[in-house]
N, C-alpha and C. Protein backbone atom coordinates (compact mmCIF):
# COMPACT_ATOMS: atom_id res chain seq x y z
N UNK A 1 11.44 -21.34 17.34
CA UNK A 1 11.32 -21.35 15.91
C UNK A 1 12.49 -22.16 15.33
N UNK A 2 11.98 -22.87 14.10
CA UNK A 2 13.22 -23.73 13.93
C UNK A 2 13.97 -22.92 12.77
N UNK A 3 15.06 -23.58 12.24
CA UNK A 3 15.94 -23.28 11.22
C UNK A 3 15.01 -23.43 10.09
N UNK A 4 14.13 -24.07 9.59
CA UNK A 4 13.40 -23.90 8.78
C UNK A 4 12.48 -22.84 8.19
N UNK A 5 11.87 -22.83 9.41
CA UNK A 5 11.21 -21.52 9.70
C UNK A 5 11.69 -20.26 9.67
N UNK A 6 12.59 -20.10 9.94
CA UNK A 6 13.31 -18.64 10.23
C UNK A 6 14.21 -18.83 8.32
N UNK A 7 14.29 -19.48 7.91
CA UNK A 7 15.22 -19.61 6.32
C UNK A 7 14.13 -19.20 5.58
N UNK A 8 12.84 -19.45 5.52
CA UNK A 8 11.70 -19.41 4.62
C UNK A 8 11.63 -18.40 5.35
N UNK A 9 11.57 -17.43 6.16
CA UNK A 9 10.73 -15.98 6.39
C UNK A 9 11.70 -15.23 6.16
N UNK A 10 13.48 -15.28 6.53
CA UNK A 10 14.17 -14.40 5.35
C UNK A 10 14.26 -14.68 4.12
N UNK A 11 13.99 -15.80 2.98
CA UNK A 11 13.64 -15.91 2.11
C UNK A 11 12.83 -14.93 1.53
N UNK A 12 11.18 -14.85 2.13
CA UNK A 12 9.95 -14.42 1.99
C UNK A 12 10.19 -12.67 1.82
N UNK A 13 11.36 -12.27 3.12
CA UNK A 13 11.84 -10.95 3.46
C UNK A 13 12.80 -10.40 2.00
N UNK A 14 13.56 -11.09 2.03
CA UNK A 14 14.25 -11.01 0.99
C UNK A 14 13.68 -10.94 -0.43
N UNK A 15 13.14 -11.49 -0.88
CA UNK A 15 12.69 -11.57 -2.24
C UNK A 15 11.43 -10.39 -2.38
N UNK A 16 10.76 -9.64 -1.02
CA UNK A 16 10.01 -8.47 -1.04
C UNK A 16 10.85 -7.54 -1.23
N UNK A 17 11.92 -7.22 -0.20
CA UNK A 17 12.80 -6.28 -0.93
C UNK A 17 13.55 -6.13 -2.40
N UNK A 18 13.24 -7.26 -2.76
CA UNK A 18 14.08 -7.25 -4.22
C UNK A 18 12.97 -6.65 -4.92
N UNK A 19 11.46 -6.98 -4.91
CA UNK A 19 10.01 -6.59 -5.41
C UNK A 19 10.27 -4.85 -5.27
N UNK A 20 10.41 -4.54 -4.32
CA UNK A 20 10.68 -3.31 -4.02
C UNK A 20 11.59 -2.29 -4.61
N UNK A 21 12.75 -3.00 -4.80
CA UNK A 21 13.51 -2.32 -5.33
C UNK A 21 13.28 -2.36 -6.94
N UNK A 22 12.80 -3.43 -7.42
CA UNK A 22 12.82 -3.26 -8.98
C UNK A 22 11.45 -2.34 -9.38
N UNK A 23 10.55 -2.39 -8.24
CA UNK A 23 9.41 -1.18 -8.23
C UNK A 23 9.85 0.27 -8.40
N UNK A 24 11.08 0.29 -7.65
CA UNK A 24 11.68 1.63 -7.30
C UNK A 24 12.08 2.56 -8.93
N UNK A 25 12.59 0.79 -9.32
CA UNK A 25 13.59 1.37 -10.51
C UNK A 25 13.10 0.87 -11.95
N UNK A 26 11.67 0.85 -11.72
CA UNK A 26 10.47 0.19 -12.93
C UNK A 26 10.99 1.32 -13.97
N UNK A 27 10.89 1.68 -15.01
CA UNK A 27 10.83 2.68 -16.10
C UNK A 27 9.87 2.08 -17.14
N UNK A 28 9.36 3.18 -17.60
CA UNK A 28 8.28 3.34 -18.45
C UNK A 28 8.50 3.43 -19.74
N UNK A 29 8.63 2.93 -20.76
CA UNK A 29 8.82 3.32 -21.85
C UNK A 29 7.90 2.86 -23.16
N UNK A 30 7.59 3.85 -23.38
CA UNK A 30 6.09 3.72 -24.60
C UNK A 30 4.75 2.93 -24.10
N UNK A 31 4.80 3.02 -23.24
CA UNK A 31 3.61 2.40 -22.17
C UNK A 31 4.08 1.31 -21.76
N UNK A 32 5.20 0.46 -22.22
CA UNK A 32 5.69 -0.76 -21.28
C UNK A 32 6.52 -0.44 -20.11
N UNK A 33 6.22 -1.38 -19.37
CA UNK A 33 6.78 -1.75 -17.80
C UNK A 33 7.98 -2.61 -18.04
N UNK A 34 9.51 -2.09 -18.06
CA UNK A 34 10.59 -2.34 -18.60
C UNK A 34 10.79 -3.82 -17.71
N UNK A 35 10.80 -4.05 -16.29
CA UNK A 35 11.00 -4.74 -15.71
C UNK A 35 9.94 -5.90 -15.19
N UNK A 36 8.52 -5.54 -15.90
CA UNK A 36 7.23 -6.28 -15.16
C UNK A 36 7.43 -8.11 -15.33
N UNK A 37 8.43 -8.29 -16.33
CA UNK A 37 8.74 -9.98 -16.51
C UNK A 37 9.30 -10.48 -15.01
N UNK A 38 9.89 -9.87 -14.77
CA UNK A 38 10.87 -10.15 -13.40
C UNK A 38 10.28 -10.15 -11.96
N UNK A 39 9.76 -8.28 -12.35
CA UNK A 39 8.55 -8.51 -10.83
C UNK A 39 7.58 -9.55 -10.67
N UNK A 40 6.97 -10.01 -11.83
CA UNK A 40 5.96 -10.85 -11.78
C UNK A 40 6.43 -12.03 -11.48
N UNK A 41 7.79 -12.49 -11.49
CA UNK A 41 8.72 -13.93 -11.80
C UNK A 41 8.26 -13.83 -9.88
N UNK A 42 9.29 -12.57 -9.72
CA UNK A 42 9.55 -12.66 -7.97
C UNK A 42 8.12 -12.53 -6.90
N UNK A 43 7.45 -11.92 -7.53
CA UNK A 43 5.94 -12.06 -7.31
C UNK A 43 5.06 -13.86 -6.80
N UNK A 44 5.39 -14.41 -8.02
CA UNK A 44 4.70 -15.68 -7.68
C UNK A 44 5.75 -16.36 -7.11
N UNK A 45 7.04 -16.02 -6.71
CA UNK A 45 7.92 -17.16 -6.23
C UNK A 45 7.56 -16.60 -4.56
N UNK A 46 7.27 -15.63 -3.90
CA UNK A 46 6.75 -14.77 -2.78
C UNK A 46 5.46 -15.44 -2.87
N UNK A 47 4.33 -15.62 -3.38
CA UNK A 47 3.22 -16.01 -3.30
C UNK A 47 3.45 -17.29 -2.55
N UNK A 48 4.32 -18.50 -3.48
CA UNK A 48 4.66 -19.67 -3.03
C UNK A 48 5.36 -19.83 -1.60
N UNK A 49 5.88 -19.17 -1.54
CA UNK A 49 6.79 -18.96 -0.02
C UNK A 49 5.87 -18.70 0.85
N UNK A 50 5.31 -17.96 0.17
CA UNK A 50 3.80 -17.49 1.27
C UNK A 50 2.89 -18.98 1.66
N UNK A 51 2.56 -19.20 0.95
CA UNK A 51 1.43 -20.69 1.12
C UNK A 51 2.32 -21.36 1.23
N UNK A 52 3.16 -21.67 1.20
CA UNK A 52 4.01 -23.07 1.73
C UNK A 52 4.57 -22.70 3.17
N UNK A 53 4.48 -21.69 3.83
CA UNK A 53 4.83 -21.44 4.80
C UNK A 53 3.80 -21.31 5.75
N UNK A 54 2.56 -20.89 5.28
CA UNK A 54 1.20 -21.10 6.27
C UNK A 54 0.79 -22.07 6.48
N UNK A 55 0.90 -23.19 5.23
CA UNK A 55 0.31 -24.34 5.00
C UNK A 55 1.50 -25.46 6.15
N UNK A 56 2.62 -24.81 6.17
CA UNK A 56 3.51 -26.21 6.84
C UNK A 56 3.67 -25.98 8.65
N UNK A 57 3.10 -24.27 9.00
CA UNK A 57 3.02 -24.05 10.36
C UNK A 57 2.10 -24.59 11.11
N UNK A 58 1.91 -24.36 12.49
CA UNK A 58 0.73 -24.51 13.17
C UNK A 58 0.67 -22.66 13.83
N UNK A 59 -0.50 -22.72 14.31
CA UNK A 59 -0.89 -21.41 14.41
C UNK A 59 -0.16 -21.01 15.85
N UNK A 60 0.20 -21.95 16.85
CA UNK A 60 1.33 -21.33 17.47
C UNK A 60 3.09 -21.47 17.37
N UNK A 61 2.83 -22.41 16.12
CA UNK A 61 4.54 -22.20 15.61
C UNK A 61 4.29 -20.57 14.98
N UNK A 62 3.52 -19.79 14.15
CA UNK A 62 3.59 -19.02 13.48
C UNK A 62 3.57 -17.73 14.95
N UNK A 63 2.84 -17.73 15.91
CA UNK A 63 3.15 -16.88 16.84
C UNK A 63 4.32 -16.28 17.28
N UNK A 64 5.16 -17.76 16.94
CA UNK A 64 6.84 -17.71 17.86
C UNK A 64 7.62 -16.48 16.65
N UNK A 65 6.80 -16.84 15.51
CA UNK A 65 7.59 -15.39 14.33
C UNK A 65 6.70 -14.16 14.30
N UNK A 66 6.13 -13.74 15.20
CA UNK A 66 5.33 -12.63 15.00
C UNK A 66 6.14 -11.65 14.19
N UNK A 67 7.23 -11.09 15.09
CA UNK A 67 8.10 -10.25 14.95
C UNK A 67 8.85 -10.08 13.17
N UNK A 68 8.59 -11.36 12.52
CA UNK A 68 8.93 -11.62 11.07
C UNK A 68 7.91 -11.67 10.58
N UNK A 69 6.41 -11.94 10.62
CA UNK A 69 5.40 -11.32 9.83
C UNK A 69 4.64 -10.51 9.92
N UNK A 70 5.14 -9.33 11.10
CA UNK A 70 4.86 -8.00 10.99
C UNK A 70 5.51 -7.40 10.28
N UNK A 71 6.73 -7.79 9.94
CA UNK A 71 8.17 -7.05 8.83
C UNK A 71 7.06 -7.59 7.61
N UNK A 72 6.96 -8.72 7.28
CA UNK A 72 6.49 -9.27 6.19
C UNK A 72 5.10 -8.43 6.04
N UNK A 73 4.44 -7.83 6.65
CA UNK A 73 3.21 -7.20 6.41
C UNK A 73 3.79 -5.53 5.96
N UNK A 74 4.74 -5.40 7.00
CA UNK A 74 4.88 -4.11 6.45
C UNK A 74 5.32 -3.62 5.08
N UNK A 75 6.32 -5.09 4.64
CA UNK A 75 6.46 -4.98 3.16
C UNK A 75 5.41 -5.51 2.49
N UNK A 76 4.59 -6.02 2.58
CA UNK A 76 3.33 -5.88 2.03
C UNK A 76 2.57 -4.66 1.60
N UNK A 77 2.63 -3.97 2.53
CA UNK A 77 1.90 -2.20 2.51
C UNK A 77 2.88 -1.72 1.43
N UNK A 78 3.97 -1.46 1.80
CA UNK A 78 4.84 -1.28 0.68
C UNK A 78 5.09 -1.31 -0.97
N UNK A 79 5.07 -2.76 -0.40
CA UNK A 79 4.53 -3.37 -2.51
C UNK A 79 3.43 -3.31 -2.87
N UNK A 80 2.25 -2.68 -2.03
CA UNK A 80 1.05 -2.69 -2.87
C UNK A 80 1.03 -1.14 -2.92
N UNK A 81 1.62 0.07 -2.05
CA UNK A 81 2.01 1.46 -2.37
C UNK A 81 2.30 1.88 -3.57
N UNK A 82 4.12 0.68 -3.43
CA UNK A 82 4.97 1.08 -4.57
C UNK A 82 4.18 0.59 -6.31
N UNK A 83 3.39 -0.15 -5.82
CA UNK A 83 2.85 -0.55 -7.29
C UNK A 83 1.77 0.17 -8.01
N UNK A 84 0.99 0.75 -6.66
CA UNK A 84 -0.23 1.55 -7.28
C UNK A 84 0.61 2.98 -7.50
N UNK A 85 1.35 2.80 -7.19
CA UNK A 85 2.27 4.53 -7.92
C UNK A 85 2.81 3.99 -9.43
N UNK A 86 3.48 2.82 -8.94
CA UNK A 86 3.96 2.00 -10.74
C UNK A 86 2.92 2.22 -11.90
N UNK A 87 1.80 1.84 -11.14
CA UNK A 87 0.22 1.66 -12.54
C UNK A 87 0.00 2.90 -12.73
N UNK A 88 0.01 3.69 -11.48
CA UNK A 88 -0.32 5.06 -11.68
C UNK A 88 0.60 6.18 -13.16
N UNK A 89 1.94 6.04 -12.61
CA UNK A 89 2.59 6.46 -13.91
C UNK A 89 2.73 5.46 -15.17
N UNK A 90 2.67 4.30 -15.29
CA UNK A 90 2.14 3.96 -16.37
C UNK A 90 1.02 4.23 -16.70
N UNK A 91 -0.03 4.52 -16.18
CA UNK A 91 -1.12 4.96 -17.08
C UNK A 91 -1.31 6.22 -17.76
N UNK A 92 -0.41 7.17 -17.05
CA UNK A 92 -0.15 8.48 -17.48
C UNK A 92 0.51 8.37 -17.97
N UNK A 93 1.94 7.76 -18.36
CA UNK A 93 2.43 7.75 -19.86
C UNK A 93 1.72 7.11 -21.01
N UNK A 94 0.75 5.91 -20.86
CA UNK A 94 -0.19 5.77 -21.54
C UNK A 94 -0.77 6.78 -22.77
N UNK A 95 -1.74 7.37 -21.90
CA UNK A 95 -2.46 8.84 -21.87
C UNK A 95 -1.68 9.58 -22.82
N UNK A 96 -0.46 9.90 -22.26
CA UNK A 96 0.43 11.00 -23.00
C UNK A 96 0.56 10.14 -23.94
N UNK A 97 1.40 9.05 -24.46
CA UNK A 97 1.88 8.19 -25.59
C UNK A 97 0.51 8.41 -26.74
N UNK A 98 -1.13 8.55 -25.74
CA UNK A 98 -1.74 8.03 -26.78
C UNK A 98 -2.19 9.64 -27.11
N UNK A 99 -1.99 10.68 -26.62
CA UNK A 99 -2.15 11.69 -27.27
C UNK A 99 -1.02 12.28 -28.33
N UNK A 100 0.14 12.20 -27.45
CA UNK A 100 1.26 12.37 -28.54
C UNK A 100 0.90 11.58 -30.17
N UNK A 101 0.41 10.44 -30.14
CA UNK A 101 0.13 9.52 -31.58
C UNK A 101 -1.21 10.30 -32.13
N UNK A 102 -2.23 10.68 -31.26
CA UNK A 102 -3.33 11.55 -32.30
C UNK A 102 -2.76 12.76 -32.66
N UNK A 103 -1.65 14.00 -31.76
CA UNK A 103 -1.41 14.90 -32.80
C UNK A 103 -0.34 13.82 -34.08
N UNK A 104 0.56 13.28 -33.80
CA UNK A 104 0.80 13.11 -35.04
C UNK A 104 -0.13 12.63 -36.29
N UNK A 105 -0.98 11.58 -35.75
CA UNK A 105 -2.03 11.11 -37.05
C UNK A 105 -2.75 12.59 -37.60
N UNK A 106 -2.85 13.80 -36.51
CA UNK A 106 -3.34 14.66 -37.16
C UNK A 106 -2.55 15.62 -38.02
N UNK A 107 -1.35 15.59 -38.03
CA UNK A 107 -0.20 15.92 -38.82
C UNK A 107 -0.11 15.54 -39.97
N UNK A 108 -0.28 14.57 -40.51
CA UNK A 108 0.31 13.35 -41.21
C UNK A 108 -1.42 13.60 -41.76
N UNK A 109 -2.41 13.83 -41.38
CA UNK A 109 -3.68 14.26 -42.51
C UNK A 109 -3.12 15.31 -43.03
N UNK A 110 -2.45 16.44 -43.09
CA UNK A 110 -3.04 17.85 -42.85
C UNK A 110 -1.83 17.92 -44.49
């Protein structure tokens, strides 16, 4: 594997854990996703790393990194975990935000 290769798959490694961690530490507030500008930034810059790295291998240069895109898969499982828990409590603060606003509109008749 060359130096190339191995710079773009800790790249790829790296910038999932950063996905990860700002997943970790997402906060919710009034139904917005405090941090979703950023994940989404590091998101498509991972996408790109991704296709520019399949697109420039051959299928037994990519063999010689198994061992780095099984890591890369496992953070895959990961960020699609940590995110469906992210949507998950945003949608339930949703929910709550949008019930909390009908008792008040029903306040504010009465």
């Amino acid at each position: 594997m060359n130096k190339a290769m191995l710079d773009t798959l800790e790249s790829i490694i790296c910038v999932s854990n950063k996905i990860l961690t700002l997943l970790d530490t997402q906060d919710i507030i009034a139904g917005e996703l405090t941090t979703s500008d950023e994940v989404f930034n590091l998101s498509s810059d991972r996408e790109n790393l991704l296709h520019s790295f399949f697109e420039l291998n051959s299928e037994e240069e990519l063999q010689e990194c198994s061992k780095y895109l099984q890591e890369i898969h496992r953070l895959d499982l990961s960020i699609t975990a940590k995110s469906n828990s992210v949507y998950q409590r945003a949608k339930m603060e949703v929910l709550k935000f949008k019930k909390n606003q009908k008792a008040i509109n029903a306040y504010q008749k009465v």
